[in-house]
PDB file of N, CA and C in Angstrom:
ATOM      1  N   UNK A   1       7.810  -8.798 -13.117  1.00  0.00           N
ATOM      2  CA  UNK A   1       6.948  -8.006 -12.265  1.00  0.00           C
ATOM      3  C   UNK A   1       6.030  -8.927 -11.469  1.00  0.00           C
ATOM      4  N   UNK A   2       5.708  -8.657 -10.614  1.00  0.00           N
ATOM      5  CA  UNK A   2       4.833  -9.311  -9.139  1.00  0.00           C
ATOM      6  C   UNK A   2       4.111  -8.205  -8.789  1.00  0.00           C
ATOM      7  N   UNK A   3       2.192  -8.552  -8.514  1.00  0.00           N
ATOM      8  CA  UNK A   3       1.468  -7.464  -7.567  1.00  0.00           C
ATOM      9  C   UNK A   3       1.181  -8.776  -6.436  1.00  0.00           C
ATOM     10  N   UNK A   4       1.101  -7.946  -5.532  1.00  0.00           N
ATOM     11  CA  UNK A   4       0.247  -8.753  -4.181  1.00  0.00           C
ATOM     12  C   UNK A   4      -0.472  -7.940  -3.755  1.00  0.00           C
ATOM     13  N   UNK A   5      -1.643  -8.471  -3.189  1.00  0.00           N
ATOM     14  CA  UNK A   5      -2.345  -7.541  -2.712  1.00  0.00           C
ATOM     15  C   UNK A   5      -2.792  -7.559  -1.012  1.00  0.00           C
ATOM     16  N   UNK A   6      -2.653  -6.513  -0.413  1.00  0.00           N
ATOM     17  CA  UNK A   6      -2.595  -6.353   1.123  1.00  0.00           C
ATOM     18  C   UNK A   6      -3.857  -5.497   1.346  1.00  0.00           C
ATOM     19  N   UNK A   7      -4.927  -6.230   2.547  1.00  0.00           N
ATOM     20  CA  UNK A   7      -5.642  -5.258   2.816  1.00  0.00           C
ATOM     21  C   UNK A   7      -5.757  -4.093   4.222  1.00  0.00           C
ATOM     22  N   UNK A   8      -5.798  -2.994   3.982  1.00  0.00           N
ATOM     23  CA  UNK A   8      -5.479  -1.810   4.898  1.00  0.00           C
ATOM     24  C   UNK A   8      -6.444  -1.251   5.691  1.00  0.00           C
ATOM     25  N   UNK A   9      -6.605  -1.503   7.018  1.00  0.00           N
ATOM     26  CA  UNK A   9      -7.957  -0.889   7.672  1.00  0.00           C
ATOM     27  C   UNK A   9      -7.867   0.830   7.783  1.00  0.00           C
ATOM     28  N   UNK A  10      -9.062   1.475   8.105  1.00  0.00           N
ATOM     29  CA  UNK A  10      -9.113   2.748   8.343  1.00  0.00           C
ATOM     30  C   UNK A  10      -8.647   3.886   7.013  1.00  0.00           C
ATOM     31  N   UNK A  11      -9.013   3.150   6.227  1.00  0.00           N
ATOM     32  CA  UNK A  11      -9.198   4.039   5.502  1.00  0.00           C
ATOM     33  C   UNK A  11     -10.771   4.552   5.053  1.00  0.00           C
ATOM     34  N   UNK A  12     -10.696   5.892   4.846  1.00  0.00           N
ATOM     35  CA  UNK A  12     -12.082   6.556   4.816  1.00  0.00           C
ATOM     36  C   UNK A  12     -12.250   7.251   3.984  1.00  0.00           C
ATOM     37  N   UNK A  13     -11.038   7.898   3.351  1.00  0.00           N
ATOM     38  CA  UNK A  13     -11.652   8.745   1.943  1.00  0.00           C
ATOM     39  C   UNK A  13     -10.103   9.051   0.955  1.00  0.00           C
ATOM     40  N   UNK A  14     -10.315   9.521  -0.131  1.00  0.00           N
ATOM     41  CA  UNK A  14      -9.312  10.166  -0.852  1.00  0.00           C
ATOM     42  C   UNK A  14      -8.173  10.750  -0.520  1.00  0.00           C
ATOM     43  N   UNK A  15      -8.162  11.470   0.661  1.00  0.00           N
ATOM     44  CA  UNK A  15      -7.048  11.645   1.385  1.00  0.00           C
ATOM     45  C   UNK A  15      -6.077  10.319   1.544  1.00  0.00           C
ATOM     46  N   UNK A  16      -6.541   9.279   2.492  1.00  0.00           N
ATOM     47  CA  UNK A  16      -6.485   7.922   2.441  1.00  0.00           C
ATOM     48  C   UNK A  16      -5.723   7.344   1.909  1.00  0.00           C
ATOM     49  N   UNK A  17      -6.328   7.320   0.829  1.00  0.00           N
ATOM     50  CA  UNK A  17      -5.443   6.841  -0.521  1.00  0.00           C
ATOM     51  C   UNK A  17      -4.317   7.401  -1.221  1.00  0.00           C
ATOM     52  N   UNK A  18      -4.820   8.616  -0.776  1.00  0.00           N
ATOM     53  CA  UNK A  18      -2.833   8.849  -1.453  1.00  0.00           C
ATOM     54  C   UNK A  18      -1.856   9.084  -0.836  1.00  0.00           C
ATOM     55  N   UNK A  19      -2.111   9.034   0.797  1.00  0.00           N
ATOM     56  CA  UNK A  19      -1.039   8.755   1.430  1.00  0.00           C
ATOM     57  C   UNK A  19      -0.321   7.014   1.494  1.00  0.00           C
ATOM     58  N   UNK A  20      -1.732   6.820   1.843  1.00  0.00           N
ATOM     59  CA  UNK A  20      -1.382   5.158   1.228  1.00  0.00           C
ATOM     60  C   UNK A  20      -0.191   4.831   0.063  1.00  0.00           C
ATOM     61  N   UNK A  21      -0.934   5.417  -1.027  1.00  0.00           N
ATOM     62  CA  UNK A  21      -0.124   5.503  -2.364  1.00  0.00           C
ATOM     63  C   UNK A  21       1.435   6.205  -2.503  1.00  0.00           C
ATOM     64  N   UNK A  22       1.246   7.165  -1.606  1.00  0.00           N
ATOM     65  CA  UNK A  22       2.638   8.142  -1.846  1.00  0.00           C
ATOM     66  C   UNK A  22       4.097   7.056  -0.680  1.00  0.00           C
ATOM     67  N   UNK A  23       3.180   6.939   0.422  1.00  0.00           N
ATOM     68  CA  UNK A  23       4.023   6.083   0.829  1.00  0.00           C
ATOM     69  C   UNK A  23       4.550   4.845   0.703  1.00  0.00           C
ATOM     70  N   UNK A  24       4.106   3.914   0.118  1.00  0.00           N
ATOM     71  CA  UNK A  24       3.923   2.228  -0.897  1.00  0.00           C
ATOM     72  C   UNK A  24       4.878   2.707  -2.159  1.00  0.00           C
ATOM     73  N   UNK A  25       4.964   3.836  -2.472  1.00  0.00           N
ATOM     74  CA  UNK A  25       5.069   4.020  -4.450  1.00  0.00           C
ATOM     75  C   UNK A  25       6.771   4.555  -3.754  1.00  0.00           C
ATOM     76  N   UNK A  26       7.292   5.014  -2.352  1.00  0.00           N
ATOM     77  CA  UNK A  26       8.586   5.617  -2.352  1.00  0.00           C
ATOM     78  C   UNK A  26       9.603   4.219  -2.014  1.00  0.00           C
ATOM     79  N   UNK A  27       8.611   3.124  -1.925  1.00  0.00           N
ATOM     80  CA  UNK A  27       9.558   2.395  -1.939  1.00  0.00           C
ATOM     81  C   UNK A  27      10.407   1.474  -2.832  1.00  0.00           C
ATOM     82  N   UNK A  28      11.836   1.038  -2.456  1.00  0.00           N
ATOM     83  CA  UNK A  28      12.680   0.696  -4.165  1.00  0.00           C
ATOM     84  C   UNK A  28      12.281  -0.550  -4.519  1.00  0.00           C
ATOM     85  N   UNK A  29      11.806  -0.378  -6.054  1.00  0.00           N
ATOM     86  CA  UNK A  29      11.460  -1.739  -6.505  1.00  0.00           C
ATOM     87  C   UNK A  29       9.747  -1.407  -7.376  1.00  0.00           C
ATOM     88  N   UNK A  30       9.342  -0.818  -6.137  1.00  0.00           N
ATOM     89  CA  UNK A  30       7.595  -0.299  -6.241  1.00  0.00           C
ATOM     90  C   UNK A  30       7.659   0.004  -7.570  1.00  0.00           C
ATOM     91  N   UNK A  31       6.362  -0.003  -8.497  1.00  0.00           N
ATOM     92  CA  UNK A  31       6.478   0.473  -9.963  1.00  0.00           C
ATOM     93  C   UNK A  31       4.670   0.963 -10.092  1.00  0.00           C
ATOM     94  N   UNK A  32       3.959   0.730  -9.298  1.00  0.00           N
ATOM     95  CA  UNK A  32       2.255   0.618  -9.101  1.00  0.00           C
ATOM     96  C   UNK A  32       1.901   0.139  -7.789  1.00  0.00           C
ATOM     97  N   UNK A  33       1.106   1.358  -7.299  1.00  0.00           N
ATOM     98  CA  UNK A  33       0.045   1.139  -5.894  1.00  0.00           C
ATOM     99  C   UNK A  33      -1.213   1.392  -6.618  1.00  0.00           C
ATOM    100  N   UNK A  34      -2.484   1.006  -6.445  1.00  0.00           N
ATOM    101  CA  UNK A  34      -3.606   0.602  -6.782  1.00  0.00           C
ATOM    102  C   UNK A  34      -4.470   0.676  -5.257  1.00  0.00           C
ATOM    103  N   UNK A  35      -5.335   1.796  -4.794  1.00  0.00           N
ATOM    104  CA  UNK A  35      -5.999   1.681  -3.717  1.00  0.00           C
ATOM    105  C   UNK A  35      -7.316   1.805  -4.036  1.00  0.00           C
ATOM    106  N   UNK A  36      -8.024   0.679  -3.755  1.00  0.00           N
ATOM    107  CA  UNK A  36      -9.535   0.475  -3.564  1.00  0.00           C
ATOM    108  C   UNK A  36     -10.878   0.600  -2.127  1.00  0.00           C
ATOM    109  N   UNK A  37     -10.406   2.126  -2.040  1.00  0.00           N
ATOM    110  CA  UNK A  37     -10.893   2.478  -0.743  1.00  0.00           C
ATOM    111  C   UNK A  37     -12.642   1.709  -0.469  1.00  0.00           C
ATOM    112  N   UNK A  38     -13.194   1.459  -1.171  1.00  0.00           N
ATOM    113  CA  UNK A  38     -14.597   0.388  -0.997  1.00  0.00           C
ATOM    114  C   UNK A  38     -13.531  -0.933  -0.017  1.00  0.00           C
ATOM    115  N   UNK A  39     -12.876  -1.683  -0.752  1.00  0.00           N
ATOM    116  CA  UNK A  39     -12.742  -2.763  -0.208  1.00  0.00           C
ATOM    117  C   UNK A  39     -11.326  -2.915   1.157  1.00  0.00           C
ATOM    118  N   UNK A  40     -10.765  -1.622   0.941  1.00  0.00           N
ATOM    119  CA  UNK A  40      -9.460  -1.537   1.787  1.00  0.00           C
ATOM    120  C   UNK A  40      -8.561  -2.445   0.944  1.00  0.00           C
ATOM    121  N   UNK A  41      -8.776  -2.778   0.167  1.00  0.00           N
ATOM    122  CA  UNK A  41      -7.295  -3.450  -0.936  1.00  0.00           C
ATOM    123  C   UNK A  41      -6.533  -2.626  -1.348  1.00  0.00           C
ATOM    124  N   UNK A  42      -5.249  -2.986  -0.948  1.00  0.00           N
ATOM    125  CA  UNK A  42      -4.052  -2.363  -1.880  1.00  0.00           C
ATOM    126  C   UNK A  42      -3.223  -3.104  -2.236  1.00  0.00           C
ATOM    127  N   UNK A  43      -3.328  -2.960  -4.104  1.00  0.00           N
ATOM    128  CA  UNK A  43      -2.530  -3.936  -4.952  1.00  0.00           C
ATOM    129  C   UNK A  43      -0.989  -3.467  -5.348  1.00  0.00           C
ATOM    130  N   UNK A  44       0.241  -3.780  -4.967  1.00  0.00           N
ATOM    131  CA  UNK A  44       1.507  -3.423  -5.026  1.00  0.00           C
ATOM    132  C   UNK A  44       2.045  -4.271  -6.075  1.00  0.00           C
ATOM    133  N   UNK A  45       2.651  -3.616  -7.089  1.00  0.00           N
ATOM    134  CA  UNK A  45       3.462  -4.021  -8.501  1.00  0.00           C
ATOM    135  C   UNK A  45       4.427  -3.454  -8.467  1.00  0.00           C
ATOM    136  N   UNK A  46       5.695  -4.723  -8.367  1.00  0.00           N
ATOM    137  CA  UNK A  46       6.883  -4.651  -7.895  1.00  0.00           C
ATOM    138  C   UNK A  46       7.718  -5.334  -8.864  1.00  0.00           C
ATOM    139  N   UNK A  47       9.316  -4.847  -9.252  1.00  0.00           N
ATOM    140  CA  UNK A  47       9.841  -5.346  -9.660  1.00  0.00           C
ATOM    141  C   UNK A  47      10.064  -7.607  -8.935  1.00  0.00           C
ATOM    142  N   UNK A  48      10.390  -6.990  -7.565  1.00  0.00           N
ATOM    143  CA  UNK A  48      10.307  -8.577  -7.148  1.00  0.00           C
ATOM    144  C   UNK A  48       9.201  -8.229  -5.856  1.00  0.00           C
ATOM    145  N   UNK A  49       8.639  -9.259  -5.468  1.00  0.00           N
ATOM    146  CA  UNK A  49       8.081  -9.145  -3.966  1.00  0.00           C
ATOM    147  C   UNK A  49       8.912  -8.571  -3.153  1.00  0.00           C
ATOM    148  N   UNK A  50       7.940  -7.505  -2.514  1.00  0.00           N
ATOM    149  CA  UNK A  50       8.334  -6.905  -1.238  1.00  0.00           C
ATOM    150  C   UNK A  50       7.821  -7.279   0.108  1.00  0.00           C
ATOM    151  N   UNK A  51       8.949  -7.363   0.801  1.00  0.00           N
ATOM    152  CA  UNK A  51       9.288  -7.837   2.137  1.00  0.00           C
ATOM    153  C   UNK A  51       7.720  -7.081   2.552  1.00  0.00           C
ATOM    154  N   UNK A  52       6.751  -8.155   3.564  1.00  0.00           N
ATOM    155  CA  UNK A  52       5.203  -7.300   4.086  1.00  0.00           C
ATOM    156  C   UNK A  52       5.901  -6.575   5.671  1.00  0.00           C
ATOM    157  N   UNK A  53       6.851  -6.774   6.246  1.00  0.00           N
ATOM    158  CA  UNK A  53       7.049  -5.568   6.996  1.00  0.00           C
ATOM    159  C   UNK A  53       7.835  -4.658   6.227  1.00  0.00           C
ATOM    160  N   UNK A  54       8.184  -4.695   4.914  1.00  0.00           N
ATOM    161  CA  UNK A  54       8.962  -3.251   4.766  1.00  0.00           C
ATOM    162  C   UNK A  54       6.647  -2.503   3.887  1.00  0.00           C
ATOM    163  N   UNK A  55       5.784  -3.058   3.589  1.00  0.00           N
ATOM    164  CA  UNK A  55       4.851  -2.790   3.195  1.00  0.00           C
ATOM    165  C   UNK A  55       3.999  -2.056   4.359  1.00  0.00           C
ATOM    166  N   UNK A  56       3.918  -3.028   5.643  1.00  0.00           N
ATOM    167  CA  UNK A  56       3.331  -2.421   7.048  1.00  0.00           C
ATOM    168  C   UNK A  56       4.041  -1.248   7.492  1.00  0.00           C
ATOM    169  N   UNK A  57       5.678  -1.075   7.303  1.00  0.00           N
ATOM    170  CA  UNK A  57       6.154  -0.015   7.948  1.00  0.00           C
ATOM    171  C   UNK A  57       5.502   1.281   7.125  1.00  0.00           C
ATOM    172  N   UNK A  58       5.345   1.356   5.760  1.00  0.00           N
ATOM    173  CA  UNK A  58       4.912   2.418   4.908  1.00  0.00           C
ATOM    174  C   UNK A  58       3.351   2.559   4.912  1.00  0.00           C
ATOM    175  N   UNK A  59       2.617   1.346   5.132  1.00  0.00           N
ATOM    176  CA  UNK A  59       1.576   1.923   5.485  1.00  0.00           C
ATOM    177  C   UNK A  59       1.052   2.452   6.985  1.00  0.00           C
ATOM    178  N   UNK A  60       2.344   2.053   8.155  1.00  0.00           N
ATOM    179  CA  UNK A  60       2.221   2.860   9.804  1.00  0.00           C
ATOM    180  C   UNK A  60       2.123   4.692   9.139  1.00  0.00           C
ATOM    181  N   UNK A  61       3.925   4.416   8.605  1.00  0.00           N
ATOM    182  CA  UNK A  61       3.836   5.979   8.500  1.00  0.00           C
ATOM    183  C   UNK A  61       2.933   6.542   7.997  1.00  0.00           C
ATOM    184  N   UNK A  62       2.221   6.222   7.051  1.00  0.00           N
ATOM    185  CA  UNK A  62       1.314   6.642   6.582  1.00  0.00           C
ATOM    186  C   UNK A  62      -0.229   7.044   7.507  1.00  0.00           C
ATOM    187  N   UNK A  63       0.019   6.183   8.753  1.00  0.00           N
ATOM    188  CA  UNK A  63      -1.340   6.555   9.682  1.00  0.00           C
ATOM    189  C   UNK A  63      -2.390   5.207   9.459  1.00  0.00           C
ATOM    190  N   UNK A  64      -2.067   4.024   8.937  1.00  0.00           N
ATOM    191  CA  UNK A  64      -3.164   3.208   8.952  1.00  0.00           C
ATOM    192  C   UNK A  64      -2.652   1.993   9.152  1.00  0.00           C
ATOM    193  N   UNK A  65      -3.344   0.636   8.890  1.00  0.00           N
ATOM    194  CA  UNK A  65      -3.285  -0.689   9.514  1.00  0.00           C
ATOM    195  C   UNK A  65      -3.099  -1.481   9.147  1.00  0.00           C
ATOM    196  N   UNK A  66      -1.883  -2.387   8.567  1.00  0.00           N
ATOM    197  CA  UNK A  66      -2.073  -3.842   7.326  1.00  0.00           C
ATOM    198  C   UNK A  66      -2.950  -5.265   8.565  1.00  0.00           C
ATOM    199  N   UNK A  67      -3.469  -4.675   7.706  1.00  0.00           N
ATOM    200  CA  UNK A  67      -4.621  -6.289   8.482  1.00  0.00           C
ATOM    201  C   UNK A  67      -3.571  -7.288   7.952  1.00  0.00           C
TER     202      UNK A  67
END
């Protein structure tokens, strides 16, 4: 297992986060999303590292920003 952690602009509340989460967690491999809406961190626990544009594409759909 591997986490990395990516930080996500525009996020603002609970909503936020679990789109964040729902979209990060559908991808294969994903096993844990972890969103820390104070700091915009999101920690991803993965069977192996995931590719950071297959991470940016899930957090677009989702409506927000991988810094």
């Amino acid at each position: 297992m591997t986490t990395t952690t990516y930080r996500v602009e525009g996020m603002t509340c609970d909503h936020c986060v679990h789109a964040i989460t729902h979209e990060i967690s559908a991808i294969d491999g994903v096993h844990g999303v972890h969103v820390t809406l104070a700091t915009g961190q999101v920690a991803v626990t993965s069977d192996q590292p995931v590719a950071a544009e297959t991470i940016r594409a899930a957090v677009d759909e989702a409506g927000y920003v991988l810094a």
